[in-house]
C-alpha atoms as a PDB file:
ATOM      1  CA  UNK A   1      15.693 -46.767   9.932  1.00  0.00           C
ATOM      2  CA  UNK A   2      14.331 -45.302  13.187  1.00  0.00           C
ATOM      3  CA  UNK A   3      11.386 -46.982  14.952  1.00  0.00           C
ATOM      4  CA  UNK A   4       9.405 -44.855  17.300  1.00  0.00           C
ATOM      5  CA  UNK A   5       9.886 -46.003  21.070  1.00  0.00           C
ATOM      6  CA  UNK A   6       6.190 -45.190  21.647  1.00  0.00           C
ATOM      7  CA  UNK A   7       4.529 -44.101  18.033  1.00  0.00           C
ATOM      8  CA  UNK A   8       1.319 -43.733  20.444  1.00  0.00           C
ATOM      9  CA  UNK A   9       2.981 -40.687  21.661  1.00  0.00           C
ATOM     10  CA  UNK A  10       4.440 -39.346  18.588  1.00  0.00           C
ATOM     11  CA  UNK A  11       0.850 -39.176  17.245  1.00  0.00           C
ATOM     12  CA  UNK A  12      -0.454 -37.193  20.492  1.00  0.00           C
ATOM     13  CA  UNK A  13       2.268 -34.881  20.019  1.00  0.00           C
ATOM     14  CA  UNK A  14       2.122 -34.727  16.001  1.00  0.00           C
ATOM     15  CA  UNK A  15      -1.242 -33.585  16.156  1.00  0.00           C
ATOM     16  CA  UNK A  16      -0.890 -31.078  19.374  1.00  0.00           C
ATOM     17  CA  UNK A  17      -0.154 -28.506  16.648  1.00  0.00           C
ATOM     18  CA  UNK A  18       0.606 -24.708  18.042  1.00  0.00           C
ATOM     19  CA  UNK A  19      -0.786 -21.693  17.442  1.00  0.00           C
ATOM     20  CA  UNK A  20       1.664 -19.093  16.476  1.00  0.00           C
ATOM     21  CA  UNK A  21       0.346 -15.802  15.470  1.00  0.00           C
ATOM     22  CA  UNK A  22      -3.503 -14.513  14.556  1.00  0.00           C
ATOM     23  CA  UNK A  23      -3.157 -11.539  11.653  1.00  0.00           C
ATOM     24  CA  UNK A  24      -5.493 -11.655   8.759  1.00  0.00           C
ATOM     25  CA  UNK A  25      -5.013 -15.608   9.234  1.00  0.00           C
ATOM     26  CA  UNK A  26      -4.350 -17.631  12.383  1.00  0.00           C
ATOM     27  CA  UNK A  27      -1.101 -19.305  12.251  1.00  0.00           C
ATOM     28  CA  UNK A  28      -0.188 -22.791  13.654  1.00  0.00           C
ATOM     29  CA  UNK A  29       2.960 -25.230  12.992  1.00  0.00           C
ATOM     30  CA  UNK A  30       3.432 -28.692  13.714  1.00  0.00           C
ATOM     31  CA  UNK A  31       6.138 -31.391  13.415  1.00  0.00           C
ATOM     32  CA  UNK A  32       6.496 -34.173  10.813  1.00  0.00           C
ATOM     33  CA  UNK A  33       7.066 -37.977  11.241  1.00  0.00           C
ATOM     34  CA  UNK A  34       9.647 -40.203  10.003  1.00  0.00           C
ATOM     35  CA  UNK A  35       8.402 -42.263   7.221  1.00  0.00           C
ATOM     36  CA  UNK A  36      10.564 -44.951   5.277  1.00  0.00           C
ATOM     37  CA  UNK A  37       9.766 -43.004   2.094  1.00  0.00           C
ATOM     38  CA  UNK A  38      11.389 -40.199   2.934  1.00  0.00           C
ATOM     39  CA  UNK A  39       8.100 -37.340   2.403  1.00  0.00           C
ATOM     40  CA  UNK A  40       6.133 -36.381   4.712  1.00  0.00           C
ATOM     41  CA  UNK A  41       2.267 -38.408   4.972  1.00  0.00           C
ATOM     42  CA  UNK A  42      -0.352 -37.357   3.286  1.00  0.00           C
ATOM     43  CA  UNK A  43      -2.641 -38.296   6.517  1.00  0.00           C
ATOM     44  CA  UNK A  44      -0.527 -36.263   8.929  1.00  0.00           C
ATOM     45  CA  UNK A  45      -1.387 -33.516   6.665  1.00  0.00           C
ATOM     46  CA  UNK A  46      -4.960 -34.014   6.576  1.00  0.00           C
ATOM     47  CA  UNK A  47      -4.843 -34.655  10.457  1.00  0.00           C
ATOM     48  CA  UNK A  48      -2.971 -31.446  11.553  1.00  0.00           C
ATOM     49  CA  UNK A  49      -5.118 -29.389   9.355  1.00  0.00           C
ATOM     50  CA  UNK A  50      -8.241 -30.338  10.231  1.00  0.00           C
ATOM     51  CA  UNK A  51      -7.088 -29.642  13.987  1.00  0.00           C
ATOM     52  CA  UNK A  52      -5.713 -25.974  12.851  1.00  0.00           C
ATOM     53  CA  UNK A  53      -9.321 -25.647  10.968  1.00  0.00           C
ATOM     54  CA  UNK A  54     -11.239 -26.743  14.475  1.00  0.00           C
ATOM     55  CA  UNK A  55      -9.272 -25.005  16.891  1.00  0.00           C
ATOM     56  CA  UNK A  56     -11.042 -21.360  15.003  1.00  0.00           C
ATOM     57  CA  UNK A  57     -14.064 -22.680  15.407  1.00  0.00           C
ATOM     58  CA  UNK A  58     -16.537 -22.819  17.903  1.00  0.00           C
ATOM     59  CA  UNK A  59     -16.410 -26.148  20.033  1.00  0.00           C
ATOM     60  CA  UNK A  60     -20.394 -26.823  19.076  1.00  0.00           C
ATOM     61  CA  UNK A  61     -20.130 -27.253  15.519  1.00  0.00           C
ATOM     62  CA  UNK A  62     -18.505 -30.467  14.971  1.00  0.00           C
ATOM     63  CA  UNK A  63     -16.773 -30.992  11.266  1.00  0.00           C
ATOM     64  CA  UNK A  64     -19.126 -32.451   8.618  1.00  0.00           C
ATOM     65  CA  UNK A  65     -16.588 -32.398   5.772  1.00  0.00           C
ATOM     66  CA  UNK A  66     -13.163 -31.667   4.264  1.00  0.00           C
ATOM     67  CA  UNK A  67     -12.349 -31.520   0.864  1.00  0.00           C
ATOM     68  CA  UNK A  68      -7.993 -31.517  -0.336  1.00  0.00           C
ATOM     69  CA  UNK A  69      -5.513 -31.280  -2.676  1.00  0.00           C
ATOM     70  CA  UNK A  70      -2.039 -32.964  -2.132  1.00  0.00           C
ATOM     71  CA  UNK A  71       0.455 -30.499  -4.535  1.00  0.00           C
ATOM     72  CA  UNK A  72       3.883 -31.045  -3.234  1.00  0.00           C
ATOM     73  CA  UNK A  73       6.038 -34.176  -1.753  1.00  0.00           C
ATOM     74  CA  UNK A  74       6.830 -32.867   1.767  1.00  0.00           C
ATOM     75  CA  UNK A  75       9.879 -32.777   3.783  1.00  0.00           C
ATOM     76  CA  UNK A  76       9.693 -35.148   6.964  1.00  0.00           C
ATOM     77  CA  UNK A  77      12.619 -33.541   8.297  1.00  0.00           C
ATOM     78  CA  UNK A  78      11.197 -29.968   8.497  1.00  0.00           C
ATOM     79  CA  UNK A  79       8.059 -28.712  10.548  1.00  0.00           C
ATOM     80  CA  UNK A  80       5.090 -27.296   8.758  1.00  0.00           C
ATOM     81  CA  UNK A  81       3.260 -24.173   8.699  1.00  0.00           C
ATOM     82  CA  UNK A  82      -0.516 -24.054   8.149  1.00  0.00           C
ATOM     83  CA  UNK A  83      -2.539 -21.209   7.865  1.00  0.00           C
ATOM     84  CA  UNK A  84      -6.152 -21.323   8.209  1.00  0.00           C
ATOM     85  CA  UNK A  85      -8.185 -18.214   6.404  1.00  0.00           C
ATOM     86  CA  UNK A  86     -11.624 -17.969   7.983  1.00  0.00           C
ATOM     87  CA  UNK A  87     -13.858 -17.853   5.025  1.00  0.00           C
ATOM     88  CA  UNK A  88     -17.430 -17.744   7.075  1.00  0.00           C
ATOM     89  CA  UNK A  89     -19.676 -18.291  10.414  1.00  0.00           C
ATOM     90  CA  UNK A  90     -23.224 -18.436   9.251  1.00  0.00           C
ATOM     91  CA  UNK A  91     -25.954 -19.415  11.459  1.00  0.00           C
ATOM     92  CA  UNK A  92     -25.520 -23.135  10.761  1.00  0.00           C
ATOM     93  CA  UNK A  93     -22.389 -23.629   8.874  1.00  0.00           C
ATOM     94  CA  UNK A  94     -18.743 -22.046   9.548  1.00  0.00           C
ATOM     95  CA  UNK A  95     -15.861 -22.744   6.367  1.00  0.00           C
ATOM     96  CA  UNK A  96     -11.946 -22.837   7.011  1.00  0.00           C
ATOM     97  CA  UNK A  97      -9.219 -22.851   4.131  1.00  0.00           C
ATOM     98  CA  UNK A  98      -6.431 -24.334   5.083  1.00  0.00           C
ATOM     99  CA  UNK A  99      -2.552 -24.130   3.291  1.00  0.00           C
ATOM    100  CA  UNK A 100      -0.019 -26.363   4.175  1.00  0.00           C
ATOM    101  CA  UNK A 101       3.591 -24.644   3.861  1.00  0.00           C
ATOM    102  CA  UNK A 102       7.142 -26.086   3.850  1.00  0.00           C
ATOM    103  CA  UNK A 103       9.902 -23.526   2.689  1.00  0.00           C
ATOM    104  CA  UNK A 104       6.973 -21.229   1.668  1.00  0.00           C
ATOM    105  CA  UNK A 105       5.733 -23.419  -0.860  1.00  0.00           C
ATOM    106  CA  UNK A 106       2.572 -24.700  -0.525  1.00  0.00           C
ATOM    107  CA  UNK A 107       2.386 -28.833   0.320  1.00  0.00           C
ATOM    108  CA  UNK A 108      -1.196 -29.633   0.781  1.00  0.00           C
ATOM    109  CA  UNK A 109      -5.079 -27.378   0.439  1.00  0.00           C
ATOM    110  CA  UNK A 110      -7.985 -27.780   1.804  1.00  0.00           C
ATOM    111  CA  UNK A 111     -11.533 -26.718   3.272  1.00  0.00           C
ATOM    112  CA  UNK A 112     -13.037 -27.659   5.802  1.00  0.00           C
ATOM    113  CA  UNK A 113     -16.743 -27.384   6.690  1.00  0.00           C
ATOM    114  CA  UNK A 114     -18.384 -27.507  10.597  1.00  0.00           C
ATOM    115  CA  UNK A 115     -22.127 -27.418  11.082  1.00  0.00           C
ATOM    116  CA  UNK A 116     -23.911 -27.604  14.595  1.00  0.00           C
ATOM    117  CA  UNK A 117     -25.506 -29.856  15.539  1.00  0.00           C
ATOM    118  CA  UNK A 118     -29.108 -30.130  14.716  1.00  0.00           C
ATOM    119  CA  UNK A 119     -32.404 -32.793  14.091  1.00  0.00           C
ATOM    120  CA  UNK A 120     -33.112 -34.078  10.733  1.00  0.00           C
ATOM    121  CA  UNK A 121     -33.789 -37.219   8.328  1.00  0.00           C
ATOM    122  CA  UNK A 122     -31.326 -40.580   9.259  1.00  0.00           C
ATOM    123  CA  UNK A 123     -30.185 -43.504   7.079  1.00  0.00           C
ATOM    124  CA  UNK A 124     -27.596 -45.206   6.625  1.00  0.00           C
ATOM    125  CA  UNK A 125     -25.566 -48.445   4.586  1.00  0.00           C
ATOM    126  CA  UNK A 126     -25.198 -51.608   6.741  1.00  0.00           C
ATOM    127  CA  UNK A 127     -22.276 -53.335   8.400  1.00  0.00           C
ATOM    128  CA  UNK A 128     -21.426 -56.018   5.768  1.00  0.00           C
ATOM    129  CA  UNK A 129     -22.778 -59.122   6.654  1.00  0.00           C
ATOM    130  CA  UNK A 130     -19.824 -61.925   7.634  1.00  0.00           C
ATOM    131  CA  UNK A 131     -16.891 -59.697   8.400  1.00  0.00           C
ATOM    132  CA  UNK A 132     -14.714 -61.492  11.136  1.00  0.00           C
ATOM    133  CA  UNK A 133     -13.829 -59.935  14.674  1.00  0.00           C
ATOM    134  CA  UNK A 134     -10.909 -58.057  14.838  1.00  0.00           C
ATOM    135  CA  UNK A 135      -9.465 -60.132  17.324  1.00  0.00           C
ATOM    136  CA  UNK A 136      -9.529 -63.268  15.346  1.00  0.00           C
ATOM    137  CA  UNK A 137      -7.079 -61.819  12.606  1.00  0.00           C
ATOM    138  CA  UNK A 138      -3.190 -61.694  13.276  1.00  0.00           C
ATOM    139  CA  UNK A 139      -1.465 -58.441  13.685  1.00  0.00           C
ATOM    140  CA  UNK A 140       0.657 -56.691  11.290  1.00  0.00           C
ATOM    141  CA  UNK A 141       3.216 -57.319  13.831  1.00  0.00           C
ATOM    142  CA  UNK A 142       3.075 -61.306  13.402  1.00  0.00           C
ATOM    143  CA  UNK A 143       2.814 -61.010   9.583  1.00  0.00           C
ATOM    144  CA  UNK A 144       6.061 -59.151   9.399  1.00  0.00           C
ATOM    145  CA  UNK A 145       7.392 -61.638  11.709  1.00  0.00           C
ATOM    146  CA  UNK A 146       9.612 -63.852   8.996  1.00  0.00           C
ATOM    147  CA  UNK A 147      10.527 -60.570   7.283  1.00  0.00           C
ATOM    148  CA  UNK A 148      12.799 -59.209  10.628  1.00  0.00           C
ATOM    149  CA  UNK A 149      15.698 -58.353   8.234  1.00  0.00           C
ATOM    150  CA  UNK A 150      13.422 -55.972   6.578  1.00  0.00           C
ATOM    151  CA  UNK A 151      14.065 -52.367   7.773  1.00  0.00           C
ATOM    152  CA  UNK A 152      11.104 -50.885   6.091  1.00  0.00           C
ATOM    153  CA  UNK A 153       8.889 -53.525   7.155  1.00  0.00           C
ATOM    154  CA  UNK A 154       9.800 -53.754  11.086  1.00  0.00           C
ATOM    155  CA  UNK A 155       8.569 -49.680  10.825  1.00  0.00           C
ATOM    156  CA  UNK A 156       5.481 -50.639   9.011  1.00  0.00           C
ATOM    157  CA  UNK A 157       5.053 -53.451  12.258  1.00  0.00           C
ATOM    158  CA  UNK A 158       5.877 -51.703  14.923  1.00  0.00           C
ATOM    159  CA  UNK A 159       6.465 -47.731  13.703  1.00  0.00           C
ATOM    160  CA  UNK A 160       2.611 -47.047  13.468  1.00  0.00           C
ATOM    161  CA  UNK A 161       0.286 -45.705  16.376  1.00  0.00           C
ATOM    162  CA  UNK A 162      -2.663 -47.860  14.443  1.00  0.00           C
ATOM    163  CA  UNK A 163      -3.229 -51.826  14.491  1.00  0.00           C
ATOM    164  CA  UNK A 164      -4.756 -52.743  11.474  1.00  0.00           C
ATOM    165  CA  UNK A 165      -6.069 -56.314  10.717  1.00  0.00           C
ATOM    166  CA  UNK A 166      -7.190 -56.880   7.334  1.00  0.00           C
ATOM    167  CA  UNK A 167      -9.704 -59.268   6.642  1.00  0.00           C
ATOM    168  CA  UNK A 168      -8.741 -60.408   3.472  1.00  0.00           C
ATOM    169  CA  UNK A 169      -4.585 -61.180   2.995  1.00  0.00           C
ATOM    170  CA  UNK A 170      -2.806 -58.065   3.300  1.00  0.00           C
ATOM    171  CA  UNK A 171      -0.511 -57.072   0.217  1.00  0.00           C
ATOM    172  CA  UNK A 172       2.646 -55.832   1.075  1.00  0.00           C
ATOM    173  CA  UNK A 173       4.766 -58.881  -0.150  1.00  0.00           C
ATOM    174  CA  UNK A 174       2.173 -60.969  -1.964  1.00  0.00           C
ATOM    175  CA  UNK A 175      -1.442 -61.526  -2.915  1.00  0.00           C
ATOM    176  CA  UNK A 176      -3.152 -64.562  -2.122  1.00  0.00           C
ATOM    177  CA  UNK A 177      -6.961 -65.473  -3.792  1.00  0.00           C
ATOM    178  CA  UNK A 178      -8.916 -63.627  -6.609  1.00  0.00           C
ATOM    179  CA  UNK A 179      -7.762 -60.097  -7.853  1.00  0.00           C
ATOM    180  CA  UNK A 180     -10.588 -57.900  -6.811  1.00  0.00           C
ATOM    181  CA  UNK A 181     -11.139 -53.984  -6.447  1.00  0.00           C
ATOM    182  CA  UNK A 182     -12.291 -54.220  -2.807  1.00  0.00           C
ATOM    183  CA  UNK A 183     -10.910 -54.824   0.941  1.00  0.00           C
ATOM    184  CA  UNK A 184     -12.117 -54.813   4.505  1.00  0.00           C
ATOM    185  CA  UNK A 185      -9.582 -53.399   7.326  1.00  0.00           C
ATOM    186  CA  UNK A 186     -10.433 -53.303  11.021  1.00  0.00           C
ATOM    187  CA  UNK A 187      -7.848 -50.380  12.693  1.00  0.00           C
ATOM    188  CA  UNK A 188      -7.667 -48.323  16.185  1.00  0.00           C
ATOM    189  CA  UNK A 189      -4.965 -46.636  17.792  1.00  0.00           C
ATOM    190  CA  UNK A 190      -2.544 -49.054  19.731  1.00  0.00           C
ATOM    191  CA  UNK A 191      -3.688 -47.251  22.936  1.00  0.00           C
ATOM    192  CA  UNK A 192      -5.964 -45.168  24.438  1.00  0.00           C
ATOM    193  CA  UNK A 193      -6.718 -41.586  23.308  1.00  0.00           C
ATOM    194  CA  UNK A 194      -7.840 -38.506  25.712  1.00  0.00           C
ATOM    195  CA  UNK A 195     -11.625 -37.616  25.580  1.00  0.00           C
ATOM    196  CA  UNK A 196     -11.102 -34.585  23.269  1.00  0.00           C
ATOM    197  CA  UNK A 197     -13.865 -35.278  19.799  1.00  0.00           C
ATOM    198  CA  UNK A 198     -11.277 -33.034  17.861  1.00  0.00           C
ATOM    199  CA  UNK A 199      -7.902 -35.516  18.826  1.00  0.00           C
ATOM    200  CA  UNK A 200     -10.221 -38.594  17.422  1.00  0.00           C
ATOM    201  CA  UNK A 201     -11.623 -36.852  14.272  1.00  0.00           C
ATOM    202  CA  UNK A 202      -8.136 -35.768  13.268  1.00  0.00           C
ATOM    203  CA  UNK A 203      -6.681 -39.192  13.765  1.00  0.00           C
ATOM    204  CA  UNK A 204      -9.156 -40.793  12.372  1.00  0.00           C
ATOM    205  CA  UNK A 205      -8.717 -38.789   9.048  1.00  0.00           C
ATOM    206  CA  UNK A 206      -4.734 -39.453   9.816  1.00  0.00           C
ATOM    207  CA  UNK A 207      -5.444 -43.443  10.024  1.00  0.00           C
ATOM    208  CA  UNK A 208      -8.082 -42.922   6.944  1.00  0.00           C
ATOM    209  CA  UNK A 209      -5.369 -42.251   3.928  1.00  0.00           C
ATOM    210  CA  UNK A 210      -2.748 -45.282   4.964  1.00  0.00           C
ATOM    211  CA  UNK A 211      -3.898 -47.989   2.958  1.00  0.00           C
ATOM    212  CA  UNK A 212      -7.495 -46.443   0.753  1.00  0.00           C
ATOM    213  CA  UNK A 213      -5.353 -47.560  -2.603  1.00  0.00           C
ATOM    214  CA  UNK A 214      -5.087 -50.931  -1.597  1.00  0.00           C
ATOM    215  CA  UNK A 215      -7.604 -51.857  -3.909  1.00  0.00           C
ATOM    216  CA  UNK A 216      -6.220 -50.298  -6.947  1.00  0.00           C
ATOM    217  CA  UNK A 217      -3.090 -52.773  -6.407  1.00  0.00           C
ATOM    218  CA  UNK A 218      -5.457 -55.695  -5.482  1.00  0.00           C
ATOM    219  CA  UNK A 219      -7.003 -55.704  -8.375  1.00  0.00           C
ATOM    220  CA  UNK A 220      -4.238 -55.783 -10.392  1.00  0.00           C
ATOM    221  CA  UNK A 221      -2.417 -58.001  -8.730  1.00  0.00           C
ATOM    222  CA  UNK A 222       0.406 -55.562  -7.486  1.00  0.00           C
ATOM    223  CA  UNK A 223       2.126 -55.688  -3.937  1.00  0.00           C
ATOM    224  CA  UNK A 224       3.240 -52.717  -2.149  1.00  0.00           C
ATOM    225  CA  UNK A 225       6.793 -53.957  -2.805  1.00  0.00           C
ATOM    226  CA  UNK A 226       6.503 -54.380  -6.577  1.00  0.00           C
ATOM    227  CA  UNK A 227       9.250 -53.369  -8.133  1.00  0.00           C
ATOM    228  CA  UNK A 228       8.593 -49.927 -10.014  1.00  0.00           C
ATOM    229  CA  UNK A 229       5.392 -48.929  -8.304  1.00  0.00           C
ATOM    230  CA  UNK A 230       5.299 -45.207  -7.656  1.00  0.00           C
ATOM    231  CA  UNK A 231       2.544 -44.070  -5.846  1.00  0.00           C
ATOM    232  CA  UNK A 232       0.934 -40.839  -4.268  1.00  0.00           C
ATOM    233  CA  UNK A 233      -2.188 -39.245  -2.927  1.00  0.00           C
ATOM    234  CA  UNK A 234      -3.698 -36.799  -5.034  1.00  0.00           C
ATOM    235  CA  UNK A 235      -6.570 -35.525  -3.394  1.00  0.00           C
ATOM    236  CA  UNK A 236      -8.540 -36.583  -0.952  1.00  0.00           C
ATOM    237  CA  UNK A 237     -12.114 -35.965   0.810  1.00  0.00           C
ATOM    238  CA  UNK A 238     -13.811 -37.266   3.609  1.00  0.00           C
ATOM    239  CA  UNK A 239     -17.157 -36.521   5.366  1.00  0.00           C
ATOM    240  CA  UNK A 240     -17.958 -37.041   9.201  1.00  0.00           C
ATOM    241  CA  UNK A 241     -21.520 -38.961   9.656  1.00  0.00           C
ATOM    242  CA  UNK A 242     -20.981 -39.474  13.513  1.00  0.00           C
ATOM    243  CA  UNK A 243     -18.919 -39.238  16.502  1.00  0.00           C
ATOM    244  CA  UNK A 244     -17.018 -41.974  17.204  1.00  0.00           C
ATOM    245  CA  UNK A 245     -13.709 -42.917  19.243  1.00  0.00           C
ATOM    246  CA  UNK A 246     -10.405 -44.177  17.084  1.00  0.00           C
ATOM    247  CA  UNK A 247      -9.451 -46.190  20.390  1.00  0.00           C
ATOM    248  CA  UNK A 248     -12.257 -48.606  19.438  1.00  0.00           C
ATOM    249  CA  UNK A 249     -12.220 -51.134  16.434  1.00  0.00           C
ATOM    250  CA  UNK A 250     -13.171 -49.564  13.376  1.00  0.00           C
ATOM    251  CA  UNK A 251     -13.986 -51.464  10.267  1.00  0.00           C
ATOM    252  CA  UNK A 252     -12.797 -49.672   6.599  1.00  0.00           C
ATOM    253  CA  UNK A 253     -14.739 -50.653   3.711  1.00  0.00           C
ATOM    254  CA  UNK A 254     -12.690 -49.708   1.014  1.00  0.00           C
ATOM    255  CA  UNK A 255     -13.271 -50.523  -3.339  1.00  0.00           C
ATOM    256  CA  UNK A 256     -11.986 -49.262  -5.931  1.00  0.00           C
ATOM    257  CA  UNK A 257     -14.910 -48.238  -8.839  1.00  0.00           C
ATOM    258  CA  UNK A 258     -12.014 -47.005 -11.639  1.00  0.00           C
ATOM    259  CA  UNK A 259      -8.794 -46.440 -12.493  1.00  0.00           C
ATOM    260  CA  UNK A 260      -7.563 -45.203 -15.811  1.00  0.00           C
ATOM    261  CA  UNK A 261      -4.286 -42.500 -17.037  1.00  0.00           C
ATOM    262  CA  UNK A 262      -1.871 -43.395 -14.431  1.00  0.00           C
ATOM    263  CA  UNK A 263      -4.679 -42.645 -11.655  1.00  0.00           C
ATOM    264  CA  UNK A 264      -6.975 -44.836  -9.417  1.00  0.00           C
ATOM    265  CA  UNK A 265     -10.185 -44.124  -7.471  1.00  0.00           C
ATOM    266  CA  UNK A 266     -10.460 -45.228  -4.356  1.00  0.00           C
ATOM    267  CA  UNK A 267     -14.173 -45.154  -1.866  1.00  0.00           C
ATOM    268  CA  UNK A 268     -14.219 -46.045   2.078  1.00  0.00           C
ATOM    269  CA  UNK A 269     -17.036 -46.350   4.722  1.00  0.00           C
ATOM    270  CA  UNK A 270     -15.784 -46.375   8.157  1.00  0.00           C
ATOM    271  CA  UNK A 271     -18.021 -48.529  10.226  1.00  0.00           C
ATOM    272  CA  UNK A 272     -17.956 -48.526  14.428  1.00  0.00           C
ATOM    273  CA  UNK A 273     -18.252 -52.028  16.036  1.00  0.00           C
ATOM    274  CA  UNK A 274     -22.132 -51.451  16.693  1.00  0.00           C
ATOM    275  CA  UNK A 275     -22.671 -51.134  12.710  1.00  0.00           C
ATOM    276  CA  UNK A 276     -23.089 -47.361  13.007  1.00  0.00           C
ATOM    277  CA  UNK A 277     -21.380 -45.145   9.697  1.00  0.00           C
ATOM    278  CA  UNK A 278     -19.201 -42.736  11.071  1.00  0.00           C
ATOM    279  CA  UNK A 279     -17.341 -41.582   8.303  1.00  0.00           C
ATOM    280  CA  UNK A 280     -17.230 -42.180   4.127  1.00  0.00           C
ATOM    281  CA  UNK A 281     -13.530 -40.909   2.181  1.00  0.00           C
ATOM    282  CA  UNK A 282     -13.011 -40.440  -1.229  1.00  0.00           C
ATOM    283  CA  UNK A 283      -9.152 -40.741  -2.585  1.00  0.00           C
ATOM    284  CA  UNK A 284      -7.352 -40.512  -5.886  1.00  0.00           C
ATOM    285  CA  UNK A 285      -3.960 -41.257  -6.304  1.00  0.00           C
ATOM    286  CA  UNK A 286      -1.430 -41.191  -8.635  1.00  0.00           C
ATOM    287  CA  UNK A 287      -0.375 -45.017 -10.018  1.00  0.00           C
ATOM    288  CA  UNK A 288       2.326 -45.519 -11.896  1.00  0.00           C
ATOM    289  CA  UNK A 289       3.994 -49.432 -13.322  1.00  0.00           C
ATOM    290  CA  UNK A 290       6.403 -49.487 -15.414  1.00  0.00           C
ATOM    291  CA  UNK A 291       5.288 -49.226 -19.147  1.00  0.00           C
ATOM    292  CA  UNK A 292       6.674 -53.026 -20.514  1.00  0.00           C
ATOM    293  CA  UNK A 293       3.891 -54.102 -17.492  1.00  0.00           C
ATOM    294  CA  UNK A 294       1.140 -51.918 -18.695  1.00  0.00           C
ATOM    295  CA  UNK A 295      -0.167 -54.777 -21.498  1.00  0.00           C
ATOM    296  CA  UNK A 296      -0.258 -57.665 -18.646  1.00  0.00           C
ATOM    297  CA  UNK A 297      -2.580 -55.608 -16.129  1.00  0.00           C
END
């Protein structure tokens, strides 16, 4: 199982998609990353489009909102071809539709909405109160220490561009405390990122669909290595309160409020180290156990 020499790099480059051709649509491709699972990741999906969407938009209206559908498993082996349909440039507002294709089949849909900026009403929820700094919690890397015979979990160490610290235990081999629907993560990019506000929006939503479901499996007591969990990312939307830099610790409120018919529900806010909400996501995913399980969860 390959491990990226410099997975900093591979997300600069997975995420400098190109432009290709402009007809009735504007055309851009970009690669695909390994992943131990074998399909392509949902977040580099939502990542890459969102940069296609931006890059037909005028630089002064920032994204506000995206709104997508997962439909296919992808191939990580193959690029993929988005297409981005230019739907409207109002005054205020301009709206991108963006198709995801592998093999001319469509992988992942979405819109995308971009607003300029512009004065009006402010609030916002609070940093919760007693969350620990990010440099007091041990990275991924040392947790996966005593598994080093682990393929999958060396990539999951080492393979990401992100470091993310959770707060409470993280799951992937076992639970520790109560079962509940909600997590804290602190997360940034391993390095530093160039000043471009479109590079740290899209890898922010790249970084914002690895671990949303966590909760779902918390609070059931389920471990990313249970035997017979099948997972996947349904849908998923995500709306951008503020600018903010992915270089810099970021803290991910995540909870689950329901999860019912082989699907869970999944809310995150996105706080900045200052306490300021920069972004809120919204993900359902596909859960499945296997049935003879189903009566002890």
């Amino acid at each position: 199982m390959p491990i990226p020499a410099d997975p900093l790099s591979e997300l600069l480059e997975t995420l400098n998609i190109q432009k290709v051709a402009r007809t009735k649509e504007d055309i851009f491709i970009g690669p695909s990353n390994f992943m131990p699972t074998g399909r392509v990741f949902g977040g580099q999906q939502v990542g890459q489009s969102l940069v296609a969407a931006s890059n037909t938009v005028d630089p002064e209206r920032r994204i506000h909102s995206m709104h997508g559908y997962f439909l296919r498993s992808g191939d990580m082996d193959l690029p993929i071809t988005y297409s981005v349909d230019r739907l409207r440039d109002g005054k205020s507002f301009s709206t991108r539709r963006v198709q995801a294709y592998q093999n001319g089949e469509p992988l992942f849909s979405s819109i995308y909405s971009f607003q300029v900026d512009e004065p009006g009403l402010e609030h916002q929820d609070s940093l919760p109160d007693g969350i620990p700094e990010p440099e007091s919690l041990p990275p991924l890397i040392d947790l996966m220490a005593v598994m080093e015979d682990d393929p999958a979990a060396q990539y999951w160490a080492k393979g990401r561009p992100f470091d993310m610290r959770h707060i409470e235990k993280s799951i992937y081999f076992y639970i520790e405390g109560e079962h509940v629907a909600h997590q804290a993560i602190w997360f940034k990019t391993i390095g530093p990122l160039p000043d471009d506000p479109i590079l740290h929006n899209a890898a922010l939503a790249y970084a914002s669909d690895y671990s949303l479901l966590e909760p779902i499996y918390r609070r059931h007591g389920l471990v990313w290595s249970h035997p017979g969990l099948m997972v996947a990312s349904l849908d998923h939307a995500m709306w951008f309160h503020r600018p903010t830099r992915v270089d810099e610790w970021l803290l991910y409120v995540q909870d689950s409020p329901n999860a019912r018919g082989a699907r869970g529900l999944s809310l995150g806010k996105i706080f900045n180290r200052q306490g300021e909400l920069v972004a809120t996501v919204a993900q359902e995913g596909l859960v499945r156990i296997p049935r003879d399980e189903l009566k002890n969860h």
